[in-house]
N, C-alpha and C. Protein backbone atom coordinates (compact mmCIF):
# COMPACT_ATOMS: atom_id res chain seq x y z
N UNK A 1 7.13 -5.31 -1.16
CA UNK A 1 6.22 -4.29 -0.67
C UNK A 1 7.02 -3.16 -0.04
N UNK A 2 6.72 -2.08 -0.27
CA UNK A 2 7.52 -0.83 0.33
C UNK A 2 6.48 -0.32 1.18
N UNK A 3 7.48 0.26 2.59
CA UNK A 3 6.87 0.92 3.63
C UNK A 3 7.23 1.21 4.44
N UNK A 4 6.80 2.66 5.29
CA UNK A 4 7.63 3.46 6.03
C UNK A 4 8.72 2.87 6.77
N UNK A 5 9.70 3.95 7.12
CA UNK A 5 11.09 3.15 7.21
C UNK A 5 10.77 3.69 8.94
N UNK A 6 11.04 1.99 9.39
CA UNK A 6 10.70 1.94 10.73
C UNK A 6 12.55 2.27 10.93
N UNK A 7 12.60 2.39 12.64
CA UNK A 7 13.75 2.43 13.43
C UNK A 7 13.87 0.75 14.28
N UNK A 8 13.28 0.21 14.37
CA UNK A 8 13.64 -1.27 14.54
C UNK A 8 14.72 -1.72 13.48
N UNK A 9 15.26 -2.40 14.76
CA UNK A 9 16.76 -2.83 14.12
C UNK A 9 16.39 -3.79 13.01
N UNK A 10 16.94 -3.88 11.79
CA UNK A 10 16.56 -4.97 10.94
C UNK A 10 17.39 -5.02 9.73
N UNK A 11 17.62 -5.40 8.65
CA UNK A 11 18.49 -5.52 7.98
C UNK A 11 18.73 -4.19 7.08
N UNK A 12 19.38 -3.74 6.12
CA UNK A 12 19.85 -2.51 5.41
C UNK A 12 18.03 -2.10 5.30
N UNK A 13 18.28 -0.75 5.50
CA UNK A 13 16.99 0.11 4.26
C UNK A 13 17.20 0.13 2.87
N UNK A 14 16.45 -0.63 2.24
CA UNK A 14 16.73 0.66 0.72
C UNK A 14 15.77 1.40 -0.06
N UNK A 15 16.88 2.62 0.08
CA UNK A 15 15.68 3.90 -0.64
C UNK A 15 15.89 4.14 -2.13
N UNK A 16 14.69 4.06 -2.65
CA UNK A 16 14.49 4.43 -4.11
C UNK A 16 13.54 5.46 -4.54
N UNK A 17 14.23 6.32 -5.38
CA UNK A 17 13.12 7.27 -6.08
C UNK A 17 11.89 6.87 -6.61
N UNK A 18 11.38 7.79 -6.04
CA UNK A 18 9.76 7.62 -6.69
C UNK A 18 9.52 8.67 -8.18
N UNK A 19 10.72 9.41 -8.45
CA UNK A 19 10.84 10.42 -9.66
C UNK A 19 10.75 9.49 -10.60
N UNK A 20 9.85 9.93 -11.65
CA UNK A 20 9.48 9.59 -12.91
C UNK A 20 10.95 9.74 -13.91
N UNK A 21 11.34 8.29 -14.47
CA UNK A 21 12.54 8.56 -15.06
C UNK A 21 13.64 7.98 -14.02
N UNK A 22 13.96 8.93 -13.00
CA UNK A 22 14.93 7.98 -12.69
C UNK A 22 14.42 6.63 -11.67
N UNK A 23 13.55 6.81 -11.58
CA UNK A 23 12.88 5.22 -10.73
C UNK A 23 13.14 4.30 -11.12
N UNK A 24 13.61 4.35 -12.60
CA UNK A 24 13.32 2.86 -13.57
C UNK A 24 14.71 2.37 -13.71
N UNK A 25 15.99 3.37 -13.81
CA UNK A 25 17.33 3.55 -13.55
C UNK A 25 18.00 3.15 -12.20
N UNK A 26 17.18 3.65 -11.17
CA UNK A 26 17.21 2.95 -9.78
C UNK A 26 17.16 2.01 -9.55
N UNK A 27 15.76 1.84 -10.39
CA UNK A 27 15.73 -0.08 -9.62
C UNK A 27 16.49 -0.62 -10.50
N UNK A 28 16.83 -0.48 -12.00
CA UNK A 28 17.53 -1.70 -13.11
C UNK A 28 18.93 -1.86 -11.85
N UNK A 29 19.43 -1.19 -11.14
CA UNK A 29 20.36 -0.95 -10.62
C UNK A 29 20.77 -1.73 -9.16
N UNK A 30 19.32 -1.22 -8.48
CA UNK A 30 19.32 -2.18 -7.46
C UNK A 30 19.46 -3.57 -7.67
N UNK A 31 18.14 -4.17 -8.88
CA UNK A 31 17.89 -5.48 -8.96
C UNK A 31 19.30 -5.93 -9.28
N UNK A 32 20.39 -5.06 -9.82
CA UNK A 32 22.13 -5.83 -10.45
C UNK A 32 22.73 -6.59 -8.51
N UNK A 33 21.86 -5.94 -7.44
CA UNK A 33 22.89 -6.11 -6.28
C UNK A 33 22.05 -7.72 -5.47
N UNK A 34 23.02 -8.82 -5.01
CA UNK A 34 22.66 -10.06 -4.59
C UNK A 34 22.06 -9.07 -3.27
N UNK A 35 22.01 -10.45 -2.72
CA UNK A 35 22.00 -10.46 -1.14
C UNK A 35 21.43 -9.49 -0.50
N UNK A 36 19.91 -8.89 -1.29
CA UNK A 36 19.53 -7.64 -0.41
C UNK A 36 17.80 -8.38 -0.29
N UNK A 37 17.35 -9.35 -0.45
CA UNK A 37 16.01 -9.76 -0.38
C UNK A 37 15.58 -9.29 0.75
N UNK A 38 16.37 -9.66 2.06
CA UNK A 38 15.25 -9.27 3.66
C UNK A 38 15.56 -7.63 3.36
N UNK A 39 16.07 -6.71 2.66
CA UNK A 39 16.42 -5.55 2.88
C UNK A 39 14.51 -4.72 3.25
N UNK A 40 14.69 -3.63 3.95
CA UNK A 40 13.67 -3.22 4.50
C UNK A 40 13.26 -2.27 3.02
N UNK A 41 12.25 -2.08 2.22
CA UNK A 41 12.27 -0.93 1.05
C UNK A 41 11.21 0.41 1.38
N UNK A 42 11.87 1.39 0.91
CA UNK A 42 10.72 2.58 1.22
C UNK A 42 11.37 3.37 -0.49
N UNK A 43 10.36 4.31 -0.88
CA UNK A 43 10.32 5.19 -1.67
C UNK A 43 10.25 6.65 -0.70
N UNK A 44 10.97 7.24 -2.16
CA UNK A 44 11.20 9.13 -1.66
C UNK A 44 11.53 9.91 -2.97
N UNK A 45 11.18 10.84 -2.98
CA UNK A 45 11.51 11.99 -3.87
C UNK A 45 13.22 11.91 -4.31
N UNK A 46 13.43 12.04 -5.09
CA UNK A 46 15.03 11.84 -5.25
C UNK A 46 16.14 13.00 -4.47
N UNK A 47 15.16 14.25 -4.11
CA UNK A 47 16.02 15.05 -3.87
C UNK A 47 15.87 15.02 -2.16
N UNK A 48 15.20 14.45 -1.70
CA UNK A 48 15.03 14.44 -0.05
C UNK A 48 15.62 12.73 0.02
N UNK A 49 16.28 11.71 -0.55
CA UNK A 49 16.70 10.52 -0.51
C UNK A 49 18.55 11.37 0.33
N UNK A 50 19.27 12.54 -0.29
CA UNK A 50 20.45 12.17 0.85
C UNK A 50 20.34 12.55 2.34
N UNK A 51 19.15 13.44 1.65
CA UNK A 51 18.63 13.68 3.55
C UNK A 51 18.20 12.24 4.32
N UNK A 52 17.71 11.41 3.97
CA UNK A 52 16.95 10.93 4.66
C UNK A 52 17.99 9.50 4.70
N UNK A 53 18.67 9.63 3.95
CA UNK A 53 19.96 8.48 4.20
C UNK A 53 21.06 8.76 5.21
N UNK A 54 21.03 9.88 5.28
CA UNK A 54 22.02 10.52 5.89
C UNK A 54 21.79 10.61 7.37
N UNK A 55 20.06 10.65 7.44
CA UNK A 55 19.58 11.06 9.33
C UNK A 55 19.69 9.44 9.63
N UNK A 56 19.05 8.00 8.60
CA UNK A 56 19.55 6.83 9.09
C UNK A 56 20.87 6.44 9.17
N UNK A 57 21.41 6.88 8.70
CA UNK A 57 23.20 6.55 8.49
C UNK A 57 23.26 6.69 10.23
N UNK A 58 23.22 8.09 10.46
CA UNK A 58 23.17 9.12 11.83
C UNK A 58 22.72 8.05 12.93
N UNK A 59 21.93 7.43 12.37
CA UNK A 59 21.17 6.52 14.05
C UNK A 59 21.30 5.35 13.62
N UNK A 60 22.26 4.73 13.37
CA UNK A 60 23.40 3.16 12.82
C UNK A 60 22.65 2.23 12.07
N UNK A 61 21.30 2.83 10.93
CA UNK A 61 20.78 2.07 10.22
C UNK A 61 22.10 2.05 8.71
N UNK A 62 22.08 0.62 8.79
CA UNK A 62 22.74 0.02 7.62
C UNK A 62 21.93 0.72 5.96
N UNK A 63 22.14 1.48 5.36
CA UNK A 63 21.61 1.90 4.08
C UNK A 63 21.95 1.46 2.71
N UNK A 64 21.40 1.78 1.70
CA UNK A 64 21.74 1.55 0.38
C UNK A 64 20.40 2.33 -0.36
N UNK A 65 21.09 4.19 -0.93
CA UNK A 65 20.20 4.72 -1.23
C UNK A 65 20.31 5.38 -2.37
N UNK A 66 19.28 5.31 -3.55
CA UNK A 66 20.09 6.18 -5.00
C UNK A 66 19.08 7.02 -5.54
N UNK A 67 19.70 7.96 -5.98
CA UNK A 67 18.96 9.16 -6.16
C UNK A 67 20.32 9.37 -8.18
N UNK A 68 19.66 10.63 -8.15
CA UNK A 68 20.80 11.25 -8.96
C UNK A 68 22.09 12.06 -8.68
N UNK A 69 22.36 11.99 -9.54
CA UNK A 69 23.80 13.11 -9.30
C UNK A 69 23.83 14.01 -8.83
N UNK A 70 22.71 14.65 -10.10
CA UNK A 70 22.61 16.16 -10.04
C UNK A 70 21.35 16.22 -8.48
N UNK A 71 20.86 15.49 -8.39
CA UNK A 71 20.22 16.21 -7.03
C UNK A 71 20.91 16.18 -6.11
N UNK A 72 22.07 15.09 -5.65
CA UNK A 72 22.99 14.69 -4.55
C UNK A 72 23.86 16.35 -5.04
N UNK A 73 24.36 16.71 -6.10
CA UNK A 73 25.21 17.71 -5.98
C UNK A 73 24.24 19.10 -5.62
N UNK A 74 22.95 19.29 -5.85
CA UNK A 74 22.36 20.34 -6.00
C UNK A 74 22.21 20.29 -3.83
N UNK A 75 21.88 18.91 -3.57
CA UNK A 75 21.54 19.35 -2.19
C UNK A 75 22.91 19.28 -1.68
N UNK A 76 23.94 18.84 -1.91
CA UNK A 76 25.61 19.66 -1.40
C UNK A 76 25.71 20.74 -1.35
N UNK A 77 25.19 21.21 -2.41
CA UNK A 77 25.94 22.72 -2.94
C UNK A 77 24.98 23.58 -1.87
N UNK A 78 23.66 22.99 -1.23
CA UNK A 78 23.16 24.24 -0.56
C UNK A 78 23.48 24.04 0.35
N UNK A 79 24.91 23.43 1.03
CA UNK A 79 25.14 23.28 2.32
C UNK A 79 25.59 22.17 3.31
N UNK A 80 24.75 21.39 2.68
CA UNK A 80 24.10 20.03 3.67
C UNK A 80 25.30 18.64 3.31
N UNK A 81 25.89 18.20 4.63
CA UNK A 81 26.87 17.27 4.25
C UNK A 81 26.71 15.86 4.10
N UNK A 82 26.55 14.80 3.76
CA UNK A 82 26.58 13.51 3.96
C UNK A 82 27.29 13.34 4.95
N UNK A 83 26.22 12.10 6.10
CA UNK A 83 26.81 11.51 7.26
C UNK A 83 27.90 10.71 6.76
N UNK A 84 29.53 10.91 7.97
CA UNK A 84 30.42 10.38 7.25
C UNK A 84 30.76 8.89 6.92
N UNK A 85 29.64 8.25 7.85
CA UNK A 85 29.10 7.02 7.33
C UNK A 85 28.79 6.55 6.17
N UNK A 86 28.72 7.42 5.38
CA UNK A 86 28.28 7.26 4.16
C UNK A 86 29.10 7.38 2.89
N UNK A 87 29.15 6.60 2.01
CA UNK A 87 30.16 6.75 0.97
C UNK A 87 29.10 6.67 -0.56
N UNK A 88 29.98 7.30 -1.58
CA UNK A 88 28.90 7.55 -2.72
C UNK A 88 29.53 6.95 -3.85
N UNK A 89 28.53 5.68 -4.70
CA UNK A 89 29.20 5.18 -5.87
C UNK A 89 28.39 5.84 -6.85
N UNK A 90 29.34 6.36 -7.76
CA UNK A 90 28.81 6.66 -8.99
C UNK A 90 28.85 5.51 -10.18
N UNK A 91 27.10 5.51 -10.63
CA UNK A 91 26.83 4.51 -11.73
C UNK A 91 26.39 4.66 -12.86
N UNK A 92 27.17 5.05 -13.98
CA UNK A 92 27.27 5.86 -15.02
C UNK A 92 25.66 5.53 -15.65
N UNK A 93 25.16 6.68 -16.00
CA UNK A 93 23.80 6.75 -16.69
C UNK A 93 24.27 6.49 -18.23
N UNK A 94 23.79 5.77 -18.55
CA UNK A 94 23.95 5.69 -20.70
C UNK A 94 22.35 5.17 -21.17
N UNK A 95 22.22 6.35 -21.72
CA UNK A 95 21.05 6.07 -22.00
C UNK A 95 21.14 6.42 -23.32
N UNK A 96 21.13 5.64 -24.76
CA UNK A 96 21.34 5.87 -25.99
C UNK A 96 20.19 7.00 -26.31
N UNK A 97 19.19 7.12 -25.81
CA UNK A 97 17.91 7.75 -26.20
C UNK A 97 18.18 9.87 -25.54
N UNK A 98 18.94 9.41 -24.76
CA UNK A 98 19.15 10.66 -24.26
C UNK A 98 20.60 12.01 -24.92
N UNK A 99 20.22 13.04 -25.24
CA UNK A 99 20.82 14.15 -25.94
C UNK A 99 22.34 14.23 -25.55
N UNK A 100 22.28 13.77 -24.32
CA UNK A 100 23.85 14.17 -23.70
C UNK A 100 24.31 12.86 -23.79
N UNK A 101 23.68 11.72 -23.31
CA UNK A 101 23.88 10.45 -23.04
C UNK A 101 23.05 10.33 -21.69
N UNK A 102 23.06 11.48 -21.15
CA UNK A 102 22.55 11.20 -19.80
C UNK A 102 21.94 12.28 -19.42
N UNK A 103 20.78 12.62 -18.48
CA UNK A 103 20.26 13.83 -18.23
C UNK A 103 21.34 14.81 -18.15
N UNK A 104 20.73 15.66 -18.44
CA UNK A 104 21.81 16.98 -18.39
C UNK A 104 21.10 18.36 -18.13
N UNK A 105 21.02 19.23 -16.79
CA UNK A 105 20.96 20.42 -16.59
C UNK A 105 21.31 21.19 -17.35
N UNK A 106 20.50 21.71 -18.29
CA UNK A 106 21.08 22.85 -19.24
C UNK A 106 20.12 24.38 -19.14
N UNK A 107 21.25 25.59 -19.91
CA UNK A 107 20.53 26.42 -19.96
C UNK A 107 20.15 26.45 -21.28
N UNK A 108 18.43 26.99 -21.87
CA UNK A 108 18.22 26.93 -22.58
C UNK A 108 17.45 28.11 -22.98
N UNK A 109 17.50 28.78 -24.72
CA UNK A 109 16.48 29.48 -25.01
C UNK A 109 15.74 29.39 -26.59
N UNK A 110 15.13 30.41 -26.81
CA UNK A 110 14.68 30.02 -28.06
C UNK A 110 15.60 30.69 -28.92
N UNK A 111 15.77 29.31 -29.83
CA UNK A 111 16.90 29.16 -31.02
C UNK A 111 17.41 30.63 -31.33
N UNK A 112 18.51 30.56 -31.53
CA UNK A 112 19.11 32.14 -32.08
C UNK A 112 19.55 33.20 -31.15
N UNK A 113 18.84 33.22 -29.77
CA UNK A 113 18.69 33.74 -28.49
C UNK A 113 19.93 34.31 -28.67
N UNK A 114 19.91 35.35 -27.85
CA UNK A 114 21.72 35.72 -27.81
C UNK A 114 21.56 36.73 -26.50
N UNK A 115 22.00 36.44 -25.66
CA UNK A 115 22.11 37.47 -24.35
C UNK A 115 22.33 38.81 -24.44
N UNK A 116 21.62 39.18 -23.81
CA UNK A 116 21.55 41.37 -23.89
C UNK A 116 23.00 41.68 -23.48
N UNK A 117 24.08 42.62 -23.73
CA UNK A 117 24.77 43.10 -23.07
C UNK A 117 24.37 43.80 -22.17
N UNK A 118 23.52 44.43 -21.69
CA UNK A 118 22.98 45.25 -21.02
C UNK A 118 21.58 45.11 -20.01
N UNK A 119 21.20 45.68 -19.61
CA UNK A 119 19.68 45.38 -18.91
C UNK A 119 19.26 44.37 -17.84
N UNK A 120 18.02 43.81 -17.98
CA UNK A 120 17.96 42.70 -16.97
C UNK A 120 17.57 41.58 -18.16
N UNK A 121 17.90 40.57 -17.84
CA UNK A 121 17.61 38.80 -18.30
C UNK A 121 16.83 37.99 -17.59
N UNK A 122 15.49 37.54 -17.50
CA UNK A 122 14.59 37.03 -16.74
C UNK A 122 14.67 35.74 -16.88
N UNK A 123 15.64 34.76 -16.28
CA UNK A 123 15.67 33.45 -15.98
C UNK A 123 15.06 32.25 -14.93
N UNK A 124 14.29 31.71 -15.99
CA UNK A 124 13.44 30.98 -15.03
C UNK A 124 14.20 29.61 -14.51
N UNK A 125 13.82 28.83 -13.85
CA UNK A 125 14.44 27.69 -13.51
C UNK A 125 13.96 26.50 -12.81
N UNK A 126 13.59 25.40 -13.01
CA UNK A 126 13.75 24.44 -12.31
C UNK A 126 13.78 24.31 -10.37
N UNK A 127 12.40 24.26 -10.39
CA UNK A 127 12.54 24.74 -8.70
C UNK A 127 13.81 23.32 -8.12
N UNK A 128 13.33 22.71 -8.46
CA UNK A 128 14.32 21.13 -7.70
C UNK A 128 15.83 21.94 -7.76
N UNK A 129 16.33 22.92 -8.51
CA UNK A 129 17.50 23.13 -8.56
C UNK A 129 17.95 24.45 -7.92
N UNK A 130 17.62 24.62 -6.83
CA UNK A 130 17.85 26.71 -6.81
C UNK A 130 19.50 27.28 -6.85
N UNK A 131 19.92 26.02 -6.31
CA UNK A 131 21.42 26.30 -5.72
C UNK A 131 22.13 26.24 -7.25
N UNK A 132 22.00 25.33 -7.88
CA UNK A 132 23.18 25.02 -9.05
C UNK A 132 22.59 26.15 -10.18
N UNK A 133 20.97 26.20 -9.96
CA UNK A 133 20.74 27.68 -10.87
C UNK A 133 21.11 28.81 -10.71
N UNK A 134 21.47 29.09 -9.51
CA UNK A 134 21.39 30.06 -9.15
C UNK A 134 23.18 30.63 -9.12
N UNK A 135 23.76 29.62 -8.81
CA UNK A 135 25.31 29.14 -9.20
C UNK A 135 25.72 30.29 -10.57
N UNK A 136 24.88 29.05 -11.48
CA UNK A 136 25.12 29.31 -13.09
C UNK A 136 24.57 30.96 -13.47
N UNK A 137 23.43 31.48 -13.01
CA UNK A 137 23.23 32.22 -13.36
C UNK A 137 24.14 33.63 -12.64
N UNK A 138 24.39 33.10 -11.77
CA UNK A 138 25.27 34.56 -10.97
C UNK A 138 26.89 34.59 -12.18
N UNK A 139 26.85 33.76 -12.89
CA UNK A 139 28.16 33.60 -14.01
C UNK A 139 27.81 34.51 -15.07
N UNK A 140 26.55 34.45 -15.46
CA UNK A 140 25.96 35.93 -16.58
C UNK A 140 26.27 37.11 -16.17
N UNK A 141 26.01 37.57 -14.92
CA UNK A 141 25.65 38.80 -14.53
C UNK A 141 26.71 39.57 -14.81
N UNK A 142 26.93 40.93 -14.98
CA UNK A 142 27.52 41.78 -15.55
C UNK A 142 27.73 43.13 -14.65
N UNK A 143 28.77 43.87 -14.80
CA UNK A 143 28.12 45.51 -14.39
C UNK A 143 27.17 46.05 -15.15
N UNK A 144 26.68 45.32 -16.33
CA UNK A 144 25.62 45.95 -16.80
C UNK A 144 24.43 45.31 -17.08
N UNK A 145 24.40 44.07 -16.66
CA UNK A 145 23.50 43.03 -17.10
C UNK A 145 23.06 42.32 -16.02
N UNK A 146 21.94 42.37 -15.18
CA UNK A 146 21.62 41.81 -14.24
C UNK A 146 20.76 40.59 -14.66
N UNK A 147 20.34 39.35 -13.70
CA UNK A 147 19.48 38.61 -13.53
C UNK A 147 18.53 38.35 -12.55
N UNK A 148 17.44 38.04 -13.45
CA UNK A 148 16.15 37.86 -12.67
C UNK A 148 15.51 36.46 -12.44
N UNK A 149 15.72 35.82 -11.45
CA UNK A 149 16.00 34.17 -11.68
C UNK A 149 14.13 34.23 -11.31
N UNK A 150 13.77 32.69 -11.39
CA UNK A 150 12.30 32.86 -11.59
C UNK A 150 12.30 31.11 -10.85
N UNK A 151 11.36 30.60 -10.01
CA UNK A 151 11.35 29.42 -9.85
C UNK A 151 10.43 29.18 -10.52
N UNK A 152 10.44 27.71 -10.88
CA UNK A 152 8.79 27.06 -11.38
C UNK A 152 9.02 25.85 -10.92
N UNK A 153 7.99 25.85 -10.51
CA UNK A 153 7.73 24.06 -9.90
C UNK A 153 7.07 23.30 -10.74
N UNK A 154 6.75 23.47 -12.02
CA UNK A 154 6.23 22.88 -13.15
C UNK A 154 7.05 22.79 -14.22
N UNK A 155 6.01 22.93 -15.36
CA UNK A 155 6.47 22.79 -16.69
C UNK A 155 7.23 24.19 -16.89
N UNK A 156 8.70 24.58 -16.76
CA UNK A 156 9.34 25.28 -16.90
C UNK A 156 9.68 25.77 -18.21
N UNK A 157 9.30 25.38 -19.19
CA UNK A 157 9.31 25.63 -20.79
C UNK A 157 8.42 26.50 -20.61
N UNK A 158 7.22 26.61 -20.24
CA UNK A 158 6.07 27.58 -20.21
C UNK A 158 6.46 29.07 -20.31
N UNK A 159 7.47 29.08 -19.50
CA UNK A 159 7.82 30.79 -18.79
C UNK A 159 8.16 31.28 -20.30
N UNK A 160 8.92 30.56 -21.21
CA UNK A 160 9.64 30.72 -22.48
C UNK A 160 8.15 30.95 -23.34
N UNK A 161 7.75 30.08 -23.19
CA UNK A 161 6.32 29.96 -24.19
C UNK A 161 5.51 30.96 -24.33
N UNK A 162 5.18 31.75 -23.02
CA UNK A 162 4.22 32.67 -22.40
C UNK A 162 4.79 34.07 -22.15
N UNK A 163 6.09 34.47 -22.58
CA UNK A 163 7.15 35.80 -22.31
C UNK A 163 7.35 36.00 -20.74
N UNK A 164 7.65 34.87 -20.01
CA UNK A 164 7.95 35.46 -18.76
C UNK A 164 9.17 35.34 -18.30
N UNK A 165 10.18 34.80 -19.33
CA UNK A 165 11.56 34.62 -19.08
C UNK A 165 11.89 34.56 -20.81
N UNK A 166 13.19 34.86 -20.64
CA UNK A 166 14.35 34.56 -21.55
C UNK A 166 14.90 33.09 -21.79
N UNK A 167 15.29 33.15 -20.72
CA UNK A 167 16.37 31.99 -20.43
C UNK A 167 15.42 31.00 -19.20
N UNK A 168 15.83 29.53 -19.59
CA UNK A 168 15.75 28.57 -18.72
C UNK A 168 16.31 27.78 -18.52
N UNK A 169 16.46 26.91 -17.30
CA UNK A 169 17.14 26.28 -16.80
C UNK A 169 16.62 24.78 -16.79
N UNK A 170 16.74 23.87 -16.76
CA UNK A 170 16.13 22.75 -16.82
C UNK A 170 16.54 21.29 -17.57
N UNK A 171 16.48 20.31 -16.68
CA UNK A 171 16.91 18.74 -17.52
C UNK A 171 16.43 18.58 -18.81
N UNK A 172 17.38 18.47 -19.53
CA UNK A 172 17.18 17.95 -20.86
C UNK A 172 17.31 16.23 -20.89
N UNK A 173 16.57 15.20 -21.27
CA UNK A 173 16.95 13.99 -21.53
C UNK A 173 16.82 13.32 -22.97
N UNK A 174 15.93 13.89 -23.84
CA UNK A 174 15.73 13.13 -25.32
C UNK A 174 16.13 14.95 -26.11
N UNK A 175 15.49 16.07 -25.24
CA UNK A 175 15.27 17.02 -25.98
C UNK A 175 14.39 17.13 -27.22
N UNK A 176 13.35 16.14 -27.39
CA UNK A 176 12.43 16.20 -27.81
C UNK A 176 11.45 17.36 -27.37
N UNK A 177 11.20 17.98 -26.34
CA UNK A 177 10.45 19.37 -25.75
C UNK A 177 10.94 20.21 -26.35
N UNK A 178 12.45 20.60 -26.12
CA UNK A 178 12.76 21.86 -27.13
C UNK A 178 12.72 22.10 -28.26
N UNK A 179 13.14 20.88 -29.16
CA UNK A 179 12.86 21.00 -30.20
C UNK A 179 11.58 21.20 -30.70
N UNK A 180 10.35 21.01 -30.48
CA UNK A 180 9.23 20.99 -30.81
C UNK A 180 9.10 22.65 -30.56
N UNK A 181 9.61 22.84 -29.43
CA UNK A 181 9.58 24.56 -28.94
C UNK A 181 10.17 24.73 -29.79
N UNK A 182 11.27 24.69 -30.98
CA UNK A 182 12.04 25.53 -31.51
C UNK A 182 12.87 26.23 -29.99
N UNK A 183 13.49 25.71 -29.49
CA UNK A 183 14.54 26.61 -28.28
C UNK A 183 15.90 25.27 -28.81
N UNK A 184 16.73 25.83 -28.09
CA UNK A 184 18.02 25.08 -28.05
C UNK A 184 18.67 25.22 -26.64
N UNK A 185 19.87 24.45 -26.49
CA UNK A 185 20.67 24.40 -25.90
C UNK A 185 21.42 25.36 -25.82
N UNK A 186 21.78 26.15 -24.85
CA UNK A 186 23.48 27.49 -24.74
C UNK A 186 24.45 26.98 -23.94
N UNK A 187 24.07 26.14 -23.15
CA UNK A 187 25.11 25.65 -22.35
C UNK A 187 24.59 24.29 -21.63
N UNK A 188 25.28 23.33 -21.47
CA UNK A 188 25.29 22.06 -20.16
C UNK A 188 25.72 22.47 -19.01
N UNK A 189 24.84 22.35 -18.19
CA UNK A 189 25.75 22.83 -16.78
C UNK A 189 25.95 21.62 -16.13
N UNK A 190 25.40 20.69 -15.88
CA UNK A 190 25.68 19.54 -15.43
C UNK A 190 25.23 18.05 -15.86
N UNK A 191 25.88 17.29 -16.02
CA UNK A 191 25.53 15.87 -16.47
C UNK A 191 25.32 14.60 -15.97
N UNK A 192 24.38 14.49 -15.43
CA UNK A 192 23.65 13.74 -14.03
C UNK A 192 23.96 12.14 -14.62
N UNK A 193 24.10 11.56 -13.59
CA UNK A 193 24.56 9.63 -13.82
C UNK A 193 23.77 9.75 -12.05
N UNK A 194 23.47 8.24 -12.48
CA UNK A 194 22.88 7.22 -10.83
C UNK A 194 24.38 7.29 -9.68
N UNK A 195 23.61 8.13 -8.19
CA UNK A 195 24.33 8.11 -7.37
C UNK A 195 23.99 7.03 -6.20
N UNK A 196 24.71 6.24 -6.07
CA UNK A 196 24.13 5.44 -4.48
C UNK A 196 24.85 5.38 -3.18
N UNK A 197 24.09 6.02 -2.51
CA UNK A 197 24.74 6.45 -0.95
C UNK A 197 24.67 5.04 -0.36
N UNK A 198 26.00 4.60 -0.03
CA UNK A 198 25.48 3.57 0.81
C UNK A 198 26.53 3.52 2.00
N UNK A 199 26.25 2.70 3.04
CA UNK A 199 26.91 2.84 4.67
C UNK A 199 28.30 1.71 4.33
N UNK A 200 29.37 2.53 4.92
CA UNK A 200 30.47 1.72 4.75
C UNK A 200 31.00 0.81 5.89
């Protein structure tokens, strides 16, 4: 049974995504580790899991917490450090079904696409990601070619679908979506595997 993560002293927490996709990667992962039955369990969003490992790390709760890569690197990159309590194993994602092998942050447009030399480029993106989009896209920009980054907290293919962007940003895992869009791949920006924060 999972439930809120008390501050009573008690054996490790462990936090698992509640994200669709990698939840199922999480737990195959957890269930590989003995000796965690009394462990205390709570669920979280994958991208608020190093925050929230990091404030128990902070107040001497014993942890064991996994999220992804790419969110552990996306919430680095805006700043925010892991308590140094904390150490990070990487657990390689292989997923035969998936385009890269493993989720992969890519930029994407419709097939043939070819970037303006000139003007503005209206790139939408993946709200979960602002920092690593925003990264990648400041790499286009030009003295003559600016960008117009776009969040979506949804179905981010849409912006492409509907003319409100060019370019998007967003996890690819089967790439079954684009293709059906007719869009492709222009670049991988990052290639996400299972991260687990745990207290050393």
């Amino acid at each position: 049974m999972y439930q809120p993560v008390s501050d009573r002293p008690a054996s490790a927490v462990v936090i698992l995504p509640k994200n669709r996709g990698l939840a199922a990667t999480a737990a195959a992962a957890y269930d590989a580790r003995p000796g965690e039955a009394d462990a205390q369990r709570t669920l979280a969003r994958g991208e608020d899991i190093p925050l929230l490992a990091s404030d128990l790390a902070r107040r001497g709760r014993d942890v064991v917490a996994y999220t992804g890569s790419d969110l552990l690197e996306e919430w680095l990159a805006a700043g925010n450090r892991l308590d140094p309590r904390l150490g990070v194993v990487t657990i390689p994602w292989n997923d035969p079904r998936a385009r890269f092998g493993k989720p992969a942050l890519c930029a994407i447009a419709p097939r043939g696409y070819r970037l303006a030399e000139r003007g503005v480029v209206r790139a939408a993106y993946c709200a979960r990601y602002p920092t690593l989009a925003q990264q990648y896209l400041a790499t286009l920009a030009t003295s003559e070619r600016s960008i117009e980054p776009i969040a979506i907290s949804g179905t981010v293919e849409n912006a492409l679908a509907y003319g409100m962007a060019e370019v998007m940003i967003d996890i690819v895992l089967t790439g079954s979506t684009i293709d059906a869009m007719d869009l492709e791949v222009l670049e991988v920006i990052f290639r996400s595997d299972l991260a687990m924060l745990v207290t050393r």
